[in-house]
N, C-alpha and C. Protein backbone atom coordinates (compact mmCIF):
# COMPACT_ATOMS: atom_id res chain seq x y z
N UNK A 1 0.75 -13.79 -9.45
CA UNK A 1 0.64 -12.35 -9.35
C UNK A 1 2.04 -11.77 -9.14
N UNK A 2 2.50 -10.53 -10.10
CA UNK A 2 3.50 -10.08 -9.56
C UNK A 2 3.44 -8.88 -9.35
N UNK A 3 4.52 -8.49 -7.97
CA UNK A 3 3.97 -6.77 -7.49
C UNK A 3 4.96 -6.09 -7.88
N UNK A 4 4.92 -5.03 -8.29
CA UNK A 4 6.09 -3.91 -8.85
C UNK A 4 5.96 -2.81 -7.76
N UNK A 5 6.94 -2.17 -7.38
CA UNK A 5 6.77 -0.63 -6.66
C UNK A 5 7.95 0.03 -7.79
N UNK A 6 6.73 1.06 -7.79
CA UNK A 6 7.25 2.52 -8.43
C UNK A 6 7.06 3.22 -7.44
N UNK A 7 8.06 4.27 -8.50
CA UNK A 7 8.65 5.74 -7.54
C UNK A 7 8.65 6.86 -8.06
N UNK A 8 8.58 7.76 -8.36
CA UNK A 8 8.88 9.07 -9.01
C UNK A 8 8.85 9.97 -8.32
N UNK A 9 9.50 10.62 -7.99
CA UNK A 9 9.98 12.12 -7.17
C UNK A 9 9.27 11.50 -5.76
N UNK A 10 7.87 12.41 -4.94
CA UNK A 10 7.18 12.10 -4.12
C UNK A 10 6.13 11.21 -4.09
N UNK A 11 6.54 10.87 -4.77
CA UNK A 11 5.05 9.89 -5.25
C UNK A 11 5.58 8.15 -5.91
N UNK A 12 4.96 7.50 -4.85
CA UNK A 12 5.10 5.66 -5.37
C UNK A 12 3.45 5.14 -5.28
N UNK A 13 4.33 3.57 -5.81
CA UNK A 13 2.71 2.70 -5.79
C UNK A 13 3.09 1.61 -5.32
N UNK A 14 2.82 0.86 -5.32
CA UNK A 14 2.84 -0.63 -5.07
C UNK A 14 1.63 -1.14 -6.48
N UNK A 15 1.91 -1.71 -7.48
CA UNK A 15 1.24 -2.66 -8.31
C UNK A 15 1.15 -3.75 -9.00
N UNK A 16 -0.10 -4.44 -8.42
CA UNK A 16 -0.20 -5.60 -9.09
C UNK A 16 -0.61 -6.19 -10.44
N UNK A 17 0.14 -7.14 -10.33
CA UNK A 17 0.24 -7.46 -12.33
C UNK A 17 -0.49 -9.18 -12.45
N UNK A 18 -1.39 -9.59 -13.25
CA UNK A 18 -1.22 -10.92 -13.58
C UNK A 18 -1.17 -10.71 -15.01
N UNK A 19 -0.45 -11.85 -15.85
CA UNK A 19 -0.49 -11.73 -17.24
C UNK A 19 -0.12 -10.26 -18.05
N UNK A 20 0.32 -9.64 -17.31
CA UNK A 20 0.97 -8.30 -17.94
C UNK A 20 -0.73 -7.36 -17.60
N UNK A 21 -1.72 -7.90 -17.01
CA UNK A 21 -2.16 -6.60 -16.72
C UNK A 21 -2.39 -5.95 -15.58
N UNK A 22 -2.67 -4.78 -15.33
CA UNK A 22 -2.55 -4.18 -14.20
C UNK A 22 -3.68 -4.68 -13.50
N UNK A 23 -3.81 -5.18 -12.49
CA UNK A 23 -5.28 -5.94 -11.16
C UNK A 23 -5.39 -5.12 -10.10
N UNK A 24 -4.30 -4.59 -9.53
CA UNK A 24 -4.71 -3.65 -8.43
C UNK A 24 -3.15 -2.79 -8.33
N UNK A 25 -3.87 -1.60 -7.46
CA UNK A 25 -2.71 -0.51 -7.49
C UNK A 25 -2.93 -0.13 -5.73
N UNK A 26 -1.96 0.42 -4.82
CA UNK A 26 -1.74 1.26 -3.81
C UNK A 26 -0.82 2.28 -3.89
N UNK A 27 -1.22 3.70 -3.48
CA UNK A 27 -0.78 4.61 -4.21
C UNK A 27 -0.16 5.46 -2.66
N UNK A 28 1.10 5.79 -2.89
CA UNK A 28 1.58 7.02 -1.19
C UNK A 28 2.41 7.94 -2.11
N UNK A 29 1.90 8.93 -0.71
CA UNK A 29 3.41 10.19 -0.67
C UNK A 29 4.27 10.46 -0.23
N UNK A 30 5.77 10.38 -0.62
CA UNK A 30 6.72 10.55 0.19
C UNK A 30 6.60 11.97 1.50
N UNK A 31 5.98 12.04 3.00
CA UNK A 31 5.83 13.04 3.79
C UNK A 31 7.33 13.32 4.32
N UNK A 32 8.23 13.86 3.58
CA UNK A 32 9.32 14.15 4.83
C UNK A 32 10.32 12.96 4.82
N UNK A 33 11.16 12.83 5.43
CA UNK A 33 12.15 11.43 5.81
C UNK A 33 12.07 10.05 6.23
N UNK A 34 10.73 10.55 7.07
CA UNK A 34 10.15 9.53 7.74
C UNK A 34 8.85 9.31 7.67
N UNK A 35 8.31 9.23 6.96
CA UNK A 35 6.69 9.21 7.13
C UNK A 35 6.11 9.05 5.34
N UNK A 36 5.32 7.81 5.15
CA UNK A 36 4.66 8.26 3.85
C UNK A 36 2.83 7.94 4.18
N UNK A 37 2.47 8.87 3.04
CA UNK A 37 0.85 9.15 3.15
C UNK A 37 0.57 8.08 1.76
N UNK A 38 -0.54 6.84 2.52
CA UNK A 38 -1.24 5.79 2.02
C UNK A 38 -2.23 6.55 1.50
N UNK A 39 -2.81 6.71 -0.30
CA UNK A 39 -3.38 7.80 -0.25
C UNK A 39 -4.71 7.15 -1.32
N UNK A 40 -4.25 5.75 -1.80
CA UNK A 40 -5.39 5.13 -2.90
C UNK A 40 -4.79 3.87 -2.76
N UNK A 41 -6.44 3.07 -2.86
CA UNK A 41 -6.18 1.83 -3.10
C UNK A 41 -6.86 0.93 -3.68
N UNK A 42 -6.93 0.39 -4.96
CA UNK A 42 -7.85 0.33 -6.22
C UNK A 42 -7.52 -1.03 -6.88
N UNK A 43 -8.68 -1.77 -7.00
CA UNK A 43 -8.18 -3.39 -7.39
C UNK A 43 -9.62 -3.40 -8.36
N UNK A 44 -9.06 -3.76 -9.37
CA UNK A 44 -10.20 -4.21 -10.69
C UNK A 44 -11.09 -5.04 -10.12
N UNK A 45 -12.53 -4.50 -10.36
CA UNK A 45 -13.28 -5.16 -10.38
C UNK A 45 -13.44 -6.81 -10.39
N UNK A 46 -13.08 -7.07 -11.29
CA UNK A 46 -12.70 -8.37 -11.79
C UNK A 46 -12.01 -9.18 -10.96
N UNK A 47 -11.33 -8.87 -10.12
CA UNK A 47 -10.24 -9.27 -8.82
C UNK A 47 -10.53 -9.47 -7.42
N UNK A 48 -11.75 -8.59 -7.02
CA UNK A 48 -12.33 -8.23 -5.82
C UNK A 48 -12.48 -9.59 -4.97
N UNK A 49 -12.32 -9.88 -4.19
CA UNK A 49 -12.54 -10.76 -3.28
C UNK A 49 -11.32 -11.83 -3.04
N UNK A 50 -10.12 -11.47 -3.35
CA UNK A 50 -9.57 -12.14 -3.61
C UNK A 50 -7.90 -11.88 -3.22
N UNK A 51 -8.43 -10.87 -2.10
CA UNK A 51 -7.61 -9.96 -1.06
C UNK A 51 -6.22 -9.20 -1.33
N UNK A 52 -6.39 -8.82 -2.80
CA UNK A 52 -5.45 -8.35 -3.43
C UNK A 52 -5.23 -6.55 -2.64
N UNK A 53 -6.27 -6.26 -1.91
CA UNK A 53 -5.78 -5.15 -1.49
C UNK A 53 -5.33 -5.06 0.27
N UNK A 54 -5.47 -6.35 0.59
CA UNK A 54 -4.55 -6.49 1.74
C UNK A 54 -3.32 -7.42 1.45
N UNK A 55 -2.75 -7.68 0.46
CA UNK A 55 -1.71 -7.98 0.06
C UNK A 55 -0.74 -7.13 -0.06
N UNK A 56 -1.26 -5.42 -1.15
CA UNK A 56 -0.55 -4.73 -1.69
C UNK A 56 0.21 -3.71 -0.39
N UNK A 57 -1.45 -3.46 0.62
CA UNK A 57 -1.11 -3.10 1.71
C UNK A 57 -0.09 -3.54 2.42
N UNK A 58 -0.16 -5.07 2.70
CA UNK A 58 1.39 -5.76 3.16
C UNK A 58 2.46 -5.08 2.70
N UNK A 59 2.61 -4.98 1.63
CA UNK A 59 4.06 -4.75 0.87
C UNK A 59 3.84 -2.96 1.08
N UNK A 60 3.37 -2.31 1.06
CA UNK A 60 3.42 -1.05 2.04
C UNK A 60 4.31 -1.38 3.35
N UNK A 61 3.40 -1.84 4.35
CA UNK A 61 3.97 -2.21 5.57
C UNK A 61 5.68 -2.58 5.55
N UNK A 62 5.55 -3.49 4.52
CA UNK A 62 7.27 -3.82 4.61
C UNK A 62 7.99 -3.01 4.30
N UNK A 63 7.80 -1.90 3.09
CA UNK A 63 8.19 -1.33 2.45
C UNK A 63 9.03 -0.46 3.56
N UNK A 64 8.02 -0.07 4.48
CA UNK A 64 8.25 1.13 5.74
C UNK A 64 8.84 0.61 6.81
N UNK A 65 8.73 -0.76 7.02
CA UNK A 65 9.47 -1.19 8.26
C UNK A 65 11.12 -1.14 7.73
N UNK A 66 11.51 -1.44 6.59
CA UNK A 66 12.40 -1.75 5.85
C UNK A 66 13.37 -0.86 6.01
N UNK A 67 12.89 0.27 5.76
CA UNK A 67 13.27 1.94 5.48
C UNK A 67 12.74 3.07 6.60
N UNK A 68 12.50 2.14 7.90
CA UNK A 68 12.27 2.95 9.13
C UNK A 68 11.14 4.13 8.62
N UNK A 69 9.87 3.97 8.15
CA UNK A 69 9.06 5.01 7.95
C UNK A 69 7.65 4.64 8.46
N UNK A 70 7.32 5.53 8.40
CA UNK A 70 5.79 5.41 9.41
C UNK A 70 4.85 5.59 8.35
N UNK A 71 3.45 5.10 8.69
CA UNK A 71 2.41 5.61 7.58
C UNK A 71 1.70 6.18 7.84
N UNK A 72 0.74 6.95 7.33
CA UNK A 72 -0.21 8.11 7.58
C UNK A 72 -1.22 6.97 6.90
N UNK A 73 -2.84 6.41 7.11
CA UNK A 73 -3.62 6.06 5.82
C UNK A 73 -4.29 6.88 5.92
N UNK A 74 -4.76 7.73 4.79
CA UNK A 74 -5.76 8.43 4.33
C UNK A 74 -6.78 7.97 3.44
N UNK A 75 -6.25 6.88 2.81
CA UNK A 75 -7.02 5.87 2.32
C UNK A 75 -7.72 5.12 3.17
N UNK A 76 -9.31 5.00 3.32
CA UNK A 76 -10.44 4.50 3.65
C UNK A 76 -10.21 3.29 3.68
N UNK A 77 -9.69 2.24 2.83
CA UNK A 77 -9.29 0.68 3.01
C UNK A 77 -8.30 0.53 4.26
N UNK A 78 -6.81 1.41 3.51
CA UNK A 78 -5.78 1.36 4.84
C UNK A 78 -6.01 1.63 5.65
N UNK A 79 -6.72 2.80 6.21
CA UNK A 79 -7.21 3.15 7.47
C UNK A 79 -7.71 1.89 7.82
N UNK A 80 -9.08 1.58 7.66
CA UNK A 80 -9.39 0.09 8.01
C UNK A 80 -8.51 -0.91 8.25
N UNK A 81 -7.95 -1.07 7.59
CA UNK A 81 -6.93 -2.29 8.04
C UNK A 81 -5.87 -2.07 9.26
N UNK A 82 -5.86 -0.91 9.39
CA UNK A 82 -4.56 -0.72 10.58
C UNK A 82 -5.97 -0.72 11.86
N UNK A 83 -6.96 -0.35 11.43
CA UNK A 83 -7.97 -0.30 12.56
C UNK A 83 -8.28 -1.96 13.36
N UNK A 84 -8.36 -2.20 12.10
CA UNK A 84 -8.59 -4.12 12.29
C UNK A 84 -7.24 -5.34 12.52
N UNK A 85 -6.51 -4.84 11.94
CA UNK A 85 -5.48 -5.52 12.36
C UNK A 85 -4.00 -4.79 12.91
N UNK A 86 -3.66 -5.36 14.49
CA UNK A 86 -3.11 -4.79 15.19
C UNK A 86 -1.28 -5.22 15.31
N UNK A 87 -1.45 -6.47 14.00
CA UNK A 87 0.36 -6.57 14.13
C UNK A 87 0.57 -5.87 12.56
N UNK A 88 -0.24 -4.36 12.14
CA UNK A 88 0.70 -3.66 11.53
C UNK A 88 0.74 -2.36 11.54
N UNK A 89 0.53 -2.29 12.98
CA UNK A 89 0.58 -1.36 14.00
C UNK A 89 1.79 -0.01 14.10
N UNK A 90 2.36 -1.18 14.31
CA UNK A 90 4.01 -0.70 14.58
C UNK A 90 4.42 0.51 13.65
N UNK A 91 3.56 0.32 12.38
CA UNK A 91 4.11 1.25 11.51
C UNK A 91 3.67 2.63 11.00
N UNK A 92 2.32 2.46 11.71
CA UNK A 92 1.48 3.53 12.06
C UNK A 92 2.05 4.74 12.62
N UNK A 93 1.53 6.08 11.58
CA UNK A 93 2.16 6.92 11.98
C UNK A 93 1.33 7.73 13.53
């Protein structure tokens, strides 16, 4: 699997690729300097179970520890996951 992050103006993703096709996507908004909004998080059918959307989430997390930014999830998965797991906390806005 390989993950790409895009960017364009306020708006990135984090996405995953096998074989050149797209398997899952996580989608934020740049909020300000410090802060981005986790806002979609969408893994093909075909992929499901197979924890591709707490992976992509990871690479969120790093993304922000990296670059000193906090996250907002508004996304229903991310939310969950910062609910359930407490070492990626830290980055919680």
């Amino acid at each position: 699997m390989l993950i790409k992050k895009e960017e364009t103006g306020s708006k990135g993703a984090f996405v995953a690729y096998e074989e050149n096709k797209k398997i899952g996507e996580i989608s934020y908004s740049i909020a300000g300097t410090d802060k981005i909004i986790v806002d979609h998080t969408e893994v093909d059918p075909e992929q499901k179970g197979k924890s591709i959307g707490k992976i992509l989430l990871q690479k969120v997390v790093e993304h922000a520890r990296d670059n000193n930014l906090k996250i907002i999830p508004l996304c229903p998965f991310a939310k969950a996951m910062f609910e359930k797991n407490v070492d990626i906390r830290d980055v919680l806005a």
